[in-house]
Each structure stands twice: as C-alpha cells, then as structure tokens.
C-alpha atoms as a PDB file:
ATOM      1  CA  UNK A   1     112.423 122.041 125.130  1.00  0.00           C
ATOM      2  CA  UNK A   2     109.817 120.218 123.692  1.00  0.00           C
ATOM      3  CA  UNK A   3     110.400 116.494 122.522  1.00  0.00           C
ATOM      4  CA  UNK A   4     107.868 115.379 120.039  1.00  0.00           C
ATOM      5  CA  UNK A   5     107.592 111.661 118.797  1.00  0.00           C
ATOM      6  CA  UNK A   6     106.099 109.866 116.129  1.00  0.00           C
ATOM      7  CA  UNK A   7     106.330 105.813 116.476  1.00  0.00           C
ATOM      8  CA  UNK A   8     106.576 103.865 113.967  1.00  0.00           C
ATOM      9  CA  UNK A   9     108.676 101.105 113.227  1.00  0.00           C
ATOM     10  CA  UNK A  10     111.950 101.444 110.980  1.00  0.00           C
ATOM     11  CA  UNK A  11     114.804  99.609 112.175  1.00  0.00           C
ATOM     12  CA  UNK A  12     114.834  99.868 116.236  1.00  0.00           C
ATOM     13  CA  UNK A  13     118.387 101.970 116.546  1.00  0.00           C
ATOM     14  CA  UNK A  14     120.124 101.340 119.373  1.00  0.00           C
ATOM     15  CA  UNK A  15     124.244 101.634 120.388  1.00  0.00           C
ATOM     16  CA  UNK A  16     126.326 103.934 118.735  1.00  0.00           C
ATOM     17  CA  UNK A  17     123.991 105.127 115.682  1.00  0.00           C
ATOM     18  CA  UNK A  18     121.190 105.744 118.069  1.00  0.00           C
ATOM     19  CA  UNK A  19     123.130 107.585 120.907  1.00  0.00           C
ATOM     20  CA  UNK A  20     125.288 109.526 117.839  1.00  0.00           C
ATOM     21  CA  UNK A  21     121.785 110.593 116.616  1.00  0.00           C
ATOM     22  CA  UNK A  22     121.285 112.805 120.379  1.00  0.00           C
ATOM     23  CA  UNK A  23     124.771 113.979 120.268  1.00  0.00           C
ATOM     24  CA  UNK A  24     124.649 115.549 116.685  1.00  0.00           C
ATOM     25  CA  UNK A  25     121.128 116.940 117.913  1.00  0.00           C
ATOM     26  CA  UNK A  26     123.110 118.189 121.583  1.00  0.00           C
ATOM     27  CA  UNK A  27     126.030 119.689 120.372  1.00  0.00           C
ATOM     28  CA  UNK A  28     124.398 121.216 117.299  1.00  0.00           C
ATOM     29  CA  UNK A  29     121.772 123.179 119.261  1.00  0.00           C
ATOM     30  CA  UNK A  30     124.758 124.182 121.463  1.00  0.00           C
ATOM     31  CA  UNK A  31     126.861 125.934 118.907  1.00  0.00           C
ATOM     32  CA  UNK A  32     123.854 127.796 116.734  1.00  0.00           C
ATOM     33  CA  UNK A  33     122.620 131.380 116.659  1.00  0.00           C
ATOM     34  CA  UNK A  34     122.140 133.564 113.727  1.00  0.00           C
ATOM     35  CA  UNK A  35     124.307 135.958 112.751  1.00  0.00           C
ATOM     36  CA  UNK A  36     122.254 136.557 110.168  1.00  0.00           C
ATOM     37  CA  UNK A  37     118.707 138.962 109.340  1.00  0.00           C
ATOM     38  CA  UNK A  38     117.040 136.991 111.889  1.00  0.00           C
ATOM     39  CA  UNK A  39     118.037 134.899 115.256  1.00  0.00           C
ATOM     40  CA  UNK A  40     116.877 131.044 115.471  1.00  0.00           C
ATOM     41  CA  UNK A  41     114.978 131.271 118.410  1.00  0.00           C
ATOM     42  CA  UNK A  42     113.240 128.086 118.354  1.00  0.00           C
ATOM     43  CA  UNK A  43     115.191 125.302 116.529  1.00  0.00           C
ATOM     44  CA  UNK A  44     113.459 122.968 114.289  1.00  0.00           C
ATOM     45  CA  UNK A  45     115.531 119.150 114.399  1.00  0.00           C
ATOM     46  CA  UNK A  46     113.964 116.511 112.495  1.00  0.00           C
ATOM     47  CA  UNK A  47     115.188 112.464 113.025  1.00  0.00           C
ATOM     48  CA  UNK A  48     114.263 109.931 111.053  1.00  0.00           C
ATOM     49  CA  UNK A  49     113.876 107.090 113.876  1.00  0.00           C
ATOM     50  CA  UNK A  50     114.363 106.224 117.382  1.00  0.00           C
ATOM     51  CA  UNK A  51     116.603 108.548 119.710  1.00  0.00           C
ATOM     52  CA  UNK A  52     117.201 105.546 121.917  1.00  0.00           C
ATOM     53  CA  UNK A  53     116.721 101.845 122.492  1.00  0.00           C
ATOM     54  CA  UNK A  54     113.362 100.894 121.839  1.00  0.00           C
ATOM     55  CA  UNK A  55     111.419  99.929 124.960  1.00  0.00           C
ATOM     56  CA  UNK A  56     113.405 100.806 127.481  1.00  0.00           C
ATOM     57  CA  UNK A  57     111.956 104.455 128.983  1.00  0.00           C
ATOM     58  CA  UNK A  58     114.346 104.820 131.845  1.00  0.00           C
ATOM     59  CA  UNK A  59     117.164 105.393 129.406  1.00  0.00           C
ATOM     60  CA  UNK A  60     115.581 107.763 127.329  1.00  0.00           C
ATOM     61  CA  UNK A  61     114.710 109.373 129.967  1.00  0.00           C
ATOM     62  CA  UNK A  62     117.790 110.031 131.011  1.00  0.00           C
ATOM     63  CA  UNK A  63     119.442 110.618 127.760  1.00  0.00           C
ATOM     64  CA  UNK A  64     116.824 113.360 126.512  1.00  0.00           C
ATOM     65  CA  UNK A  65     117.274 114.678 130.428  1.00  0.00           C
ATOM     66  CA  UNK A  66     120.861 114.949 129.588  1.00  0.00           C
ATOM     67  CA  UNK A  67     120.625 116.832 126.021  1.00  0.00           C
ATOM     68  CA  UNK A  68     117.823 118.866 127.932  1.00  0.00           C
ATOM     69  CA  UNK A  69     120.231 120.438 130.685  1.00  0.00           C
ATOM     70  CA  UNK A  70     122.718 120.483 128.385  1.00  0.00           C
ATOM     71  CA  UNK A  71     121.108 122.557 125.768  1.00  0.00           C
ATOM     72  CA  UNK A  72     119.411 124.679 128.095  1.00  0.00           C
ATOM     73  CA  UNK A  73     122.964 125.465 130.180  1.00  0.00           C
ATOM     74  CA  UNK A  74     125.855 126.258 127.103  1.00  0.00           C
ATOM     75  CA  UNK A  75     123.075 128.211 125.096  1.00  0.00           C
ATOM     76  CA  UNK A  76     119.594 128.764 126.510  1.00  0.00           C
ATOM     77  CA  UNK A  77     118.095 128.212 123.177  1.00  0.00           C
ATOM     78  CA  UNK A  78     114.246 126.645 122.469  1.00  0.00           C
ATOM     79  CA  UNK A  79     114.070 123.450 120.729  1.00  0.00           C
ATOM     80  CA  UNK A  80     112.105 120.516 119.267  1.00  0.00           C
ATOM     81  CA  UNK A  81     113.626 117.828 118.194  1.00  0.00           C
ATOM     82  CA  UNK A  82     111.109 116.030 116.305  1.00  0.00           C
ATOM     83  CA  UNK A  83     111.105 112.020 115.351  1.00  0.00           C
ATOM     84  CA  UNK A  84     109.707 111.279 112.186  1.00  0.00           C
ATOM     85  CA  UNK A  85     108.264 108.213 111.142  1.00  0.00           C
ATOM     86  CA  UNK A  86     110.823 107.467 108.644  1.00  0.00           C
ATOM     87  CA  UNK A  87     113.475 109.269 106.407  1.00  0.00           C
ATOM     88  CA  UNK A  88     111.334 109.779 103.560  1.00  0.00           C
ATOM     89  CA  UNK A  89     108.939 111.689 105.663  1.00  0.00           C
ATOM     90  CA  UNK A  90     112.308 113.743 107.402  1.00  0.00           C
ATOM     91  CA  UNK A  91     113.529 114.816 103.937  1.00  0.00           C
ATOM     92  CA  UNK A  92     109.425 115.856 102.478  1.00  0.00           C
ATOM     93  CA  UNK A  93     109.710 118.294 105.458  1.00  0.00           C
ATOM     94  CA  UNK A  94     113.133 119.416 105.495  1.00  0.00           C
ATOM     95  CA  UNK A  95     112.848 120.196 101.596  1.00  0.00           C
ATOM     96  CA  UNK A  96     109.596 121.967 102.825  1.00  0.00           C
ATOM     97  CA  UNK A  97     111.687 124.159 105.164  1.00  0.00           C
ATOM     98  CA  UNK A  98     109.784 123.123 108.314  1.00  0.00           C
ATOM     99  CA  UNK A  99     113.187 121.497 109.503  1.00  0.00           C
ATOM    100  CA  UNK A 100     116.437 123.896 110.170  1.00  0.00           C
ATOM    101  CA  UNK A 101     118.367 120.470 110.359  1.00  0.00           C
ATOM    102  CA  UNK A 102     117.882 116.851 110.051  1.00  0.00           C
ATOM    103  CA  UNK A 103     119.905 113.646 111.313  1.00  0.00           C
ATOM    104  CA  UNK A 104     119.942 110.633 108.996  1.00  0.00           C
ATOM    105  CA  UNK A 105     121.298 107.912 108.811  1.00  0.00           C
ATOM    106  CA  UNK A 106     124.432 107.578 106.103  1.00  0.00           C
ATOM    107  CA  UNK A 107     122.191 105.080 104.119  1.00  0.00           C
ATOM    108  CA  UNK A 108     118.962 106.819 104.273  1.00  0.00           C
ATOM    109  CA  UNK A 109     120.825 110.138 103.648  1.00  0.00           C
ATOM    110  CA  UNK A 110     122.008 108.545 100.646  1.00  0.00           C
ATOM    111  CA  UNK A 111     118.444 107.759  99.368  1.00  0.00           C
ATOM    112  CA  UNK A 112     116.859 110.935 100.547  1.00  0.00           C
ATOM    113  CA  UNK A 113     119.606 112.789  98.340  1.00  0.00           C
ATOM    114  CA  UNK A 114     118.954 110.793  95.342  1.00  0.00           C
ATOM    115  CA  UNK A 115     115.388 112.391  95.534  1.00  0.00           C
ATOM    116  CA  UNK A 116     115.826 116.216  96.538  1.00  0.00           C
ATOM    117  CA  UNK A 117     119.512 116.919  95.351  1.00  0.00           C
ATOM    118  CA  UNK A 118     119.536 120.284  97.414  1.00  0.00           C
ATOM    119  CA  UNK A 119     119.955 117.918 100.474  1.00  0.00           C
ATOM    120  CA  UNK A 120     123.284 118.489 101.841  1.00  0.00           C
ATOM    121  CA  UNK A 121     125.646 116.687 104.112  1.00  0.00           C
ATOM    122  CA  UNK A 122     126.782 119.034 106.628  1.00  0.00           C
ATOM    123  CA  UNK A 123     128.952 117.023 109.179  1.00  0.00           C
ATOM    124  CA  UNK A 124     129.579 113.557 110.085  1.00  0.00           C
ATOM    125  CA  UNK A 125     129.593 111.631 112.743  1.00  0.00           C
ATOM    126  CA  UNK A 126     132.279 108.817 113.511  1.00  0.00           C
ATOM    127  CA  UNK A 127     132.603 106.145 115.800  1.00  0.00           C
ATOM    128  CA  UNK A 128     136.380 104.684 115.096  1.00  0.00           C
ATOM    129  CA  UNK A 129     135.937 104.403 111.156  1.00  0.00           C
ATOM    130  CA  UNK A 130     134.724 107.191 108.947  1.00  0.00           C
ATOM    131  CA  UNK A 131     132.908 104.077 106.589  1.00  0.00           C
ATOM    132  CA  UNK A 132     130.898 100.982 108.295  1.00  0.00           C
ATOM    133  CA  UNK A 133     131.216  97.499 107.191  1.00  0.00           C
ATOM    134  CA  UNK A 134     128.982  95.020 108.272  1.00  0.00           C
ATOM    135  CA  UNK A 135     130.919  91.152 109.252  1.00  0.00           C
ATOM    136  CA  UNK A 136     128.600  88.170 109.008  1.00  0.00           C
ATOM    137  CA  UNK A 137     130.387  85.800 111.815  1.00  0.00           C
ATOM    138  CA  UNK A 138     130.360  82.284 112.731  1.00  0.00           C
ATOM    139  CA  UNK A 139     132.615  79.769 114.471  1.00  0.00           C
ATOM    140  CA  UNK A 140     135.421  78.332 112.781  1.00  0.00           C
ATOM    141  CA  UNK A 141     133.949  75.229 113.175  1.00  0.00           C
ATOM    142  CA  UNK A 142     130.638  75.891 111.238  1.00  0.00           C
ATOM    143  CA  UNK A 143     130.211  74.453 108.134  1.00  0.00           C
ATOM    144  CA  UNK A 144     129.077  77.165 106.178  1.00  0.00           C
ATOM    145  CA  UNK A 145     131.635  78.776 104.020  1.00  0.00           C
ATOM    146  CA  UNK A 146     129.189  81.544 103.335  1.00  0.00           C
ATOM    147  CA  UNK A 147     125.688  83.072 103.740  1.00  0.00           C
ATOM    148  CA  UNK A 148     123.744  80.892 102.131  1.00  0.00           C
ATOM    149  CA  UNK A 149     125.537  78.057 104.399  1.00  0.00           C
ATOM    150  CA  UNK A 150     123.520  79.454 107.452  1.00  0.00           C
ATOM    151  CA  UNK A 151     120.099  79.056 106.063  1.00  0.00           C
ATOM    152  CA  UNK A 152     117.880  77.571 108.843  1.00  0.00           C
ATOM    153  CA  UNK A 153     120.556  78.955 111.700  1.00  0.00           C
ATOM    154  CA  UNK A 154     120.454  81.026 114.735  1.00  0.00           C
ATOM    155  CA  UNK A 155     121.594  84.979 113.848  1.00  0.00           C
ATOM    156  CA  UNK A 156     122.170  87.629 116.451  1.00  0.00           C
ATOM    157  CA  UNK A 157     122.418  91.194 115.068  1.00  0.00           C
ATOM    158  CA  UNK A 158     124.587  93.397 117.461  1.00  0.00           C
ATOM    159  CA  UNK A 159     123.334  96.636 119.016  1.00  0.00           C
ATOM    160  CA  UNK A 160     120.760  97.918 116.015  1.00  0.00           C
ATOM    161  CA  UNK A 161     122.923 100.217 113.169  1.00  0.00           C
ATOM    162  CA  UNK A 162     120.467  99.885 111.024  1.00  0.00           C
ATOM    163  CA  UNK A 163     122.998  99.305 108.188  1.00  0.00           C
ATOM    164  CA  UNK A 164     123.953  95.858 109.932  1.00  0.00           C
ATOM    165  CA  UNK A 165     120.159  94.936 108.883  1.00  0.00           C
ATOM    166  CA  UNK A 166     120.182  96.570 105.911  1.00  0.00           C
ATOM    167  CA  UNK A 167     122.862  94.326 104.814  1.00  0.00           C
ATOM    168  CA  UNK A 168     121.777  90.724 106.149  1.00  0.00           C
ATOM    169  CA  UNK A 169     117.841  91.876 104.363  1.00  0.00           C
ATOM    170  CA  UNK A 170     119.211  92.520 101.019  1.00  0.00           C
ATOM    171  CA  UNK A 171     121.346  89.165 101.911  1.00  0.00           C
ATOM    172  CA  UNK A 172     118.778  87.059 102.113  1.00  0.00           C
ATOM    173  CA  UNK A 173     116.355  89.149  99.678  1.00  0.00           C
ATOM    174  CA  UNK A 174     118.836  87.502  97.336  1.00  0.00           C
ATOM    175  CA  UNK A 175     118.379  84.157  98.149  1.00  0.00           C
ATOM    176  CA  UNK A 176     114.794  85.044  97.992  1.00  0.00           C
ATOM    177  CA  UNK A 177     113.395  85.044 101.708  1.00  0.00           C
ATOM    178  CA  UNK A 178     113.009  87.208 104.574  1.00  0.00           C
ATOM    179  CA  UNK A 179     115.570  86.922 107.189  1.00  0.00           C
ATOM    180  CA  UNK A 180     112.970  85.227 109.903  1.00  0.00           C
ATOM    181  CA  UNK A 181     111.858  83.076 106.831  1.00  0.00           C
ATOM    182  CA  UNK A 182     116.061  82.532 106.230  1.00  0.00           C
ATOM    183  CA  UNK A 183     116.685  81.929 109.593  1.00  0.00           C
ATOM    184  CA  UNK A 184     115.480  80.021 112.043  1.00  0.00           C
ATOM    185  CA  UNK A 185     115.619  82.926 114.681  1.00  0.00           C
ATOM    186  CA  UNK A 186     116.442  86.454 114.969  1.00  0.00           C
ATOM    187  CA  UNK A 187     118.034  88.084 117.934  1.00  0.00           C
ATOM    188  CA  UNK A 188     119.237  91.736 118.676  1.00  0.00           C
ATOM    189  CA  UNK A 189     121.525  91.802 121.787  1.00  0.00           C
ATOM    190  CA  UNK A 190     122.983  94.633 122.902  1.00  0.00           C
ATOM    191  CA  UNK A 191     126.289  94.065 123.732  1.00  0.00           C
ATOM    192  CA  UNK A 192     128.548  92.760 121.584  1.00  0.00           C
ATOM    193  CA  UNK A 193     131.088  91.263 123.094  1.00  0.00           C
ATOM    194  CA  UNK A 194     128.635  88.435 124.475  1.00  0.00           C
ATOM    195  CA  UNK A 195     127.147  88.123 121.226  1.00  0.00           C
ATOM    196  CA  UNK A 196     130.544  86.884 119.729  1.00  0.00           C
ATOM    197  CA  UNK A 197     131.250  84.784 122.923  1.00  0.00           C
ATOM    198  CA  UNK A 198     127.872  83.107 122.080  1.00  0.00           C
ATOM    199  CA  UNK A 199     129.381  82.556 118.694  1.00  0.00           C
ATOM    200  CA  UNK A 200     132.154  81.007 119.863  1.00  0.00           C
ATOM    201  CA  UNK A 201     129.951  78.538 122.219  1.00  0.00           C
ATOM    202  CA  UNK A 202     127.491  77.495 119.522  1.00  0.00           C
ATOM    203  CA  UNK A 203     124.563  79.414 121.452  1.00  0.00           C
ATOM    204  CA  UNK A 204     124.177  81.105 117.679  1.00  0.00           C
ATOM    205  CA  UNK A 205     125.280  80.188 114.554  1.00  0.00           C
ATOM    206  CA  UNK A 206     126.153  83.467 113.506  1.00  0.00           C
ATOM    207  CA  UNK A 207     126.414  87.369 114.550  1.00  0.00           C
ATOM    208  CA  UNK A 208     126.302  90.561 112.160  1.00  0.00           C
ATOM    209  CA  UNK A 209     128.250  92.703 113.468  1.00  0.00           C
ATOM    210  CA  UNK A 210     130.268  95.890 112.897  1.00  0.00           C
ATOM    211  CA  UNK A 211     134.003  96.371 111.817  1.00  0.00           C
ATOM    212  CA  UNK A 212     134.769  98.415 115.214  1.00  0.00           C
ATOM    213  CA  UNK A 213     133.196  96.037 117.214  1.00  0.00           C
ATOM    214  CA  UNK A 214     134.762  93.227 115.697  1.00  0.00           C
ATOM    215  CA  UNK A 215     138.298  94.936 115.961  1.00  0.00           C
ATOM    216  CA  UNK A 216     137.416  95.666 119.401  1.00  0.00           C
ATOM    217  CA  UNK A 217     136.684  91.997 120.314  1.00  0.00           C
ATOM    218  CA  UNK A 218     140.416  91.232 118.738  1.00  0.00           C
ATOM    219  CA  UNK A 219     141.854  93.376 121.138  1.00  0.00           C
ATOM    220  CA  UNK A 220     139.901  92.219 124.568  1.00  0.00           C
ATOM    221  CA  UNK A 221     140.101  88.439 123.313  1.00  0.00           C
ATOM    222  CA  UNK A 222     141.966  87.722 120.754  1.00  0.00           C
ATOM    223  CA  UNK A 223     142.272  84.330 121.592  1.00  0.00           C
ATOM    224  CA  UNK A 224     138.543  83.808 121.234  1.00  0.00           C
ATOM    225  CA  UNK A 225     138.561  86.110 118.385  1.00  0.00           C
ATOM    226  CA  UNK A 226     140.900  83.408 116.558  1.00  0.00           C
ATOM    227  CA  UNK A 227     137.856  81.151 116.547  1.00  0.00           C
ATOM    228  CA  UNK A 228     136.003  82.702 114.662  1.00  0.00           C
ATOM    229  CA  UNK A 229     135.511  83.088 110.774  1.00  0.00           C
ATOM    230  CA  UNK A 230     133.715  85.944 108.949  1.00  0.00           C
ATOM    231  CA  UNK A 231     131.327  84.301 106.233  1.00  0.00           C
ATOM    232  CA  UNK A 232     130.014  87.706 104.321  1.00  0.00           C
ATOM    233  CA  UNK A 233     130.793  91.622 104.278  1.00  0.00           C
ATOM    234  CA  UNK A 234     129.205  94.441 103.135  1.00  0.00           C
ATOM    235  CA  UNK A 235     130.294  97.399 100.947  1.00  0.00           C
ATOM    236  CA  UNK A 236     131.106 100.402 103.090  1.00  0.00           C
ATOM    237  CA  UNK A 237     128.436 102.224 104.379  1.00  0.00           C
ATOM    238  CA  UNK A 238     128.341 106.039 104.967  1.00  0.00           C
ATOM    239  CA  UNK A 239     127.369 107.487 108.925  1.00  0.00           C
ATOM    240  CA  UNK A 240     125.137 108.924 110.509  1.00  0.00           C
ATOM    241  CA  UNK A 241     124.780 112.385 108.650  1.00  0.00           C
ATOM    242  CA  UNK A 242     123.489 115.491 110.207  1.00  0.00           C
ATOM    243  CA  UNK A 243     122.344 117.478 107.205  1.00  0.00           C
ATOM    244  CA  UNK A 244     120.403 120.774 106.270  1.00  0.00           C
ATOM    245  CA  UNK A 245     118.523 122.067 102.956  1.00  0.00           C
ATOM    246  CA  UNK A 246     119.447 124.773 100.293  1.00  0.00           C
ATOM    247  CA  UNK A 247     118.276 128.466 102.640  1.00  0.00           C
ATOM    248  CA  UNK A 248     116.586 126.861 105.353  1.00  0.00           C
ATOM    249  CA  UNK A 249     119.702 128.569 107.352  1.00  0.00           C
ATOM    250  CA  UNK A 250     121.577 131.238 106.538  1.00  0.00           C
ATOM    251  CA  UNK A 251     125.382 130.594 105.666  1.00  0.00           C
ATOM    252  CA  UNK A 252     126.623 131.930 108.446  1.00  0.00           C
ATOM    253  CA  UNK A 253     124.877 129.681 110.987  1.00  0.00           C
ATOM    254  CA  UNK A 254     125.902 126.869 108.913  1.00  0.00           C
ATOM    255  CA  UNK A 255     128.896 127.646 109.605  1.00  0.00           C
ATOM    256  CA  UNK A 256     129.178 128.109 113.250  1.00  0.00           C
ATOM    257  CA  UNK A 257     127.291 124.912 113.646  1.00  0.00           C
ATOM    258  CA  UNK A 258     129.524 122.990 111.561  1.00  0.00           C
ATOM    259  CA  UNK A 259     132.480 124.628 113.285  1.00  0.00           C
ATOM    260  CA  UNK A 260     130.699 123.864 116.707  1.00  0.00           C
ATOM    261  CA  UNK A 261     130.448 120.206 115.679  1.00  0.00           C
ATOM    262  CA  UNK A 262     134.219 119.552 114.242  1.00  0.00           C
ATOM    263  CA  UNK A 263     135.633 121.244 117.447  1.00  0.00           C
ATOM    264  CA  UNK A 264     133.690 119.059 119.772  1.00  0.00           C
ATOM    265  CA  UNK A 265     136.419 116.810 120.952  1.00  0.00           C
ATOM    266  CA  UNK A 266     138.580 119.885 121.822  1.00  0.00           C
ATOM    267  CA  UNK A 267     135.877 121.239 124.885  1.00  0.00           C
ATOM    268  CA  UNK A 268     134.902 119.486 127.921  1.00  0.00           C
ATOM    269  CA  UNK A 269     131.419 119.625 126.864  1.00  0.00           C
ATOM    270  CA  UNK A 270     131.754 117.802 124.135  1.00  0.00           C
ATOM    271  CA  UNK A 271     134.021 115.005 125.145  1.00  0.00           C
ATOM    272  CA  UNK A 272     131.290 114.003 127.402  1.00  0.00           C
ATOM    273  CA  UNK A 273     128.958 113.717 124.883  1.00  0.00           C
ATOM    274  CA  UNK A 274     130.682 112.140 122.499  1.00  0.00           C
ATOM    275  CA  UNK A 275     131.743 109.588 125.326  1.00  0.00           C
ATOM    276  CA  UNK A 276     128.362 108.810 126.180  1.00  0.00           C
ATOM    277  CA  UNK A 277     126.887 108.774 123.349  1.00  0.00           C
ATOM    278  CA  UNK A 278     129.989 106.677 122.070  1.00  0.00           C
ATOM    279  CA  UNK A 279     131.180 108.981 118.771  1.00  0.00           C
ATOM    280  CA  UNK A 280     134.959 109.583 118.764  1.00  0.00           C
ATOM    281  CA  UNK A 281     134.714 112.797 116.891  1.00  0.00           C
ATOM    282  CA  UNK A 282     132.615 115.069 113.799  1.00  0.00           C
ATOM    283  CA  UNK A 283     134.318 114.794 110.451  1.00  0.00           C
ATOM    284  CA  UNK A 284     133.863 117.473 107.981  1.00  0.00           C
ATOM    285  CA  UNK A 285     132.534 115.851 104.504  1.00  0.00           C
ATOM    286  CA  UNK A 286     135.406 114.220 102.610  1.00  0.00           C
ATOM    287  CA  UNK A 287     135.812 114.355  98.721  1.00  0.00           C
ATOM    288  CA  UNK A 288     134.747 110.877  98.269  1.00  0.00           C
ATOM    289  CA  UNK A 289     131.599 111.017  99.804  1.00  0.00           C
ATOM    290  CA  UNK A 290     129.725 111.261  97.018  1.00  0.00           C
ATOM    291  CA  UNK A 291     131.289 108.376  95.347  1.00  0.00           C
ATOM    292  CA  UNK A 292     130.373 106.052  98.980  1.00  0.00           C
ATOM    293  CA  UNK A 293     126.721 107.530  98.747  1.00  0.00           C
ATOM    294  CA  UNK A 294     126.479 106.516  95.201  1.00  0.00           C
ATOM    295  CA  UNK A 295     127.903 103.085  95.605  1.00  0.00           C
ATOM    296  CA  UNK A 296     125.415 102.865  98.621  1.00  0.00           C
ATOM    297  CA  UNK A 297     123.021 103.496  96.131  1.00  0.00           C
ATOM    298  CA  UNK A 298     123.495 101.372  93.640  1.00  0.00           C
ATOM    299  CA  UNK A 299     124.339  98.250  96.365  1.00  0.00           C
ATOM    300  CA  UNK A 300     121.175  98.803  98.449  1.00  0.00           C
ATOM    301  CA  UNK A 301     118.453 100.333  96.854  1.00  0.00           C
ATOM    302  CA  UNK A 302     115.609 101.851  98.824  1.00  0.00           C
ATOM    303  CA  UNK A 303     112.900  99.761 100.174  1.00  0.00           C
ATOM    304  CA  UNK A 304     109.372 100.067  98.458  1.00  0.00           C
ATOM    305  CA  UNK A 305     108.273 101.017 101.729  1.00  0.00           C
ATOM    306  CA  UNK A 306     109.542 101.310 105.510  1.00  0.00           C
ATOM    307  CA  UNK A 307     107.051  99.146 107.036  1.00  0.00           C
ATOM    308  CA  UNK A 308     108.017  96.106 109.403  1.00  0.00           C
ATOM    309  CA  UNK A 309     106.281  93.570 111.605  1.00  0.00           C
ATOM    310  CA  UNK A 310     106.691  94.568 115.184  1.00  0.00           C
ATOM    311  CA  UNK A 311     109.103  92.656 117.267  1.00  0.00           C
ATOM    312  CA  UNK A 312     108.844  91.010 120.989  1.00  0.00           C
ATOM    313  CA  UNK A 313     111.380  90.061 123.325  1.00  0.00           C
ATOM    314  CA  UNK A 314     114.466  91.609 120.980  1.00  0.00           C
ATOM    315  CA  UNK A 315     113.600  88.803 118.611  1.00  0.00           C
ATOM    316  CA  UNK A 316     111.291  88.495 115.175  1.00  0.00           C
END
C-alpha cells in the first residue's frame, strides 16, 4: 500500500474527525471489489488533510500500520490513499476521475458540492450525534455573557474538528479580527476533559468544544460541569463525509461499499476500528442532509483561500 502525502496546512485534524478520516478509508477498502466490467485493483482514496495529529510520527505510524495490515488481511487489495493539500484540490481531482473515493470533511463537503453538483455523499460517519455543534465555554464566574466578552482572553480549542475552528474564525471575523489578534492566546489540547477542568480553574478563559464532549464531561463530572456556562454555539455542522463522483465507480461497487460501511458495527473488524478510531457507527445519508449542507453554506461561507500561518508548540 502506498501512502502518499502532500503537507500543507489546513486546520491540523486531530481526535475523532482525524482518526474517523482512517476508518472510512480502512473499512471502505475492506468491503470493495467490482462486480462490474472491470475489478478495482488498485484503489484511488483522496483526503483533504491530515490522517493524524500533526507532529507526532509515532502515532501515525502506528495508525497507517494498523489500516495497512488491516487492508492487506480482510481483502488483499492495492491502495493509495492520497492527502491532498486541501478540499478544493480533493474535489478538482475527484471530478477529474483520478479519485474512486474521497473523505471530506461535512463542511468542506458542503462547499466542494456547491461547486461540482455531481459530488455525492455516500456514507457518514458519526461519533455520538449525526450533526456537530460547537460550545464556546467559560466559568460561571467570568464576566462575559458572550463572545465578544472574551476579547483579550485565554481560548483552548479541544482536539482539532476543524468545524470547532471554523466556528470561533467566522466568530471573531465578525467582530473584525483574527482569533490570535481576538485573543490573547490560542491553545489546542488534546484531551478534553482537562481542557474544561482548566476552565473551571481559571488556567483559560474559555474552551470550544464539541456537543459530545461536553455531554461527556456532564456525565464524568457533573459537579464541575455545573460551573461552567456556555457563552456561544454554532449551527449544526454536517460529518465527516466519505463521498464519490457521478461513474468514477460502477453502481454496484457503490453499493457493496456503502453496505460494507453501514454494517461495520455488526463485525469484529469493524468494532475495532470504529473504537479506535472513536466513530460509533456509518449512517446512510438522511433526507435532511441537504437542507444541513445548505444552511452550512449559507452560515460559513468558504474561505478565499486555505492558507494559514504555521503553528508551534499547539499554540498560534
């Protein structure tokens, strides 16, 4: 299997929305051959950003290890899974049939679709909640009774789904700064839990963070939980879509690799992944989908460009 990368910053993706991204990419080589004129015999996966935490090469080591054996064991199929610099350069090649499949995600799915309507959502994938929403969080005691309140404050941004900075940019876009201009630092902590705690302790003024993990601090603390107050939320946002193009597969391949993907939970095989890659199942597209991608749309418009300044030390 070849493994071919392309770096350049978008969001760094780490957590669920990074790990989801090698699971879709896993379990979809695992279910597809072609029943059709010809066999895939070398399967073409384009991503539009990091497979795994930025920086740290033991992981992702170990994770692309992992889809390796895995891939090569259930199916014995030839692949490349291919990062792309960004989703606008994943959807130019998919549309140009140089991609069988592609894994966005739910926000720049939304955008790329906006641009070559033969883009389709084939399967989701879900950790807890079928839609996102981004929490802005402080301490009960702060004295900002919303976003603008925390100009000139400490923010931590859990993990990295890249819709959690999606949402505090176009935040303070509106108040007409950058967030490291809007705040007076930036951090990106991986674990959420002590992200909140340090909410709760005044080491930050605030923490973006996502519904599950919120609910999930509720549960393990809720007396901590009960200190804290949520100051802004987001519109939901669509997941992590693994998608394909009009004839880049035949139908019935499609269709065993959709199947493949919804029946996940049900096999050994794919419990593990979705464990460790933190999913909780593949949805098949629901009927309002189309309505959350166009309300995505209209919410948080693409950016002029994907281009960033790098980061050090998990901050900017």
């Amino acid at each position: 299997m070849r493994i071919l990368r392309s770096y350049q910053w978008a969001a760094p993706l780490r957590s669920g929305a990074a790990m989801g991204t090698i699971a879709i990419l896993a379990l979809g080589a695992f279910v597809l051959t072609s029943r059709g004129q010809q066999a895939v015999t070398l399967l073409r996966i384009g991503s539009s950003g990091s497979l795994i935490t930025a920086g740290k090469s033991g992981q992702e080591t170990a994770a692309l290890g992992t889809l390796q054996n895995f891939i090569k064991t259930e199916t014995g199929l030839n692949n490349e899974i291919i990062r792309q610099k960004n989703w606008r350069e994943l959807a130019e090649k998919m549309a140009s049939k140089e991609f069988h499949l592609g894994v966005f995600q739910g926000y720049e799915f939304a955008w790329a679709q906006e641009k070559y309507p033969a883009l389709k959502p084939l399967a989701l994938a879900i950790n807890v909640h079928r839609y996102s929403i981004a929490y802005v969080i402080t301490a009960k005691t702060s004295s900002a009774g919303n976003f603008a309140g925390l100009q000139g404050q400490a923010l931590a941004i859990t993990g990295a789904d890249g819709f959690l900075r999606i949402f505090i940019e176009r935040q303070c876009q509106a108040l007409g700064k950058k967030p490291e201009e809007f705040f007076s630092r930036v951090t990106t902590p991986e674990n959420v839990e002590d992200a909140l705690d340090d909410a709760v302790d005044g080491k930050v003024q605030a923490v973006a963070v996502d519904r599950a993990g919120l609910e999930a601090y509720k549960r393990r603390k809720p007396g901590r939980f009960n200190q804290l107050k949520p100051v802004a939320q987001s519109k939901p946002f669509p997941p992590v879509v693994v998608a394909h193009y009009d004839e880049a597969l035949d139908g019935a391949t499609l269709q065993r690799f959709r199947d493949g993907l919804l029946n996940a939970s049900q096999k050994e095989s794919g419990q593990t992944l979705l464990t460790l890659f933190k999913l909780t199942k593949f949805e098949a597209v629901p009927a309002d989908f189309e309505r959350v991608l166009a309300d995505t749309r209209a919410a948080y418009p693409p950016p002029a460009n994907d281009k960033a300044a790098p980061r050090s030390n998990g901050e900017k």
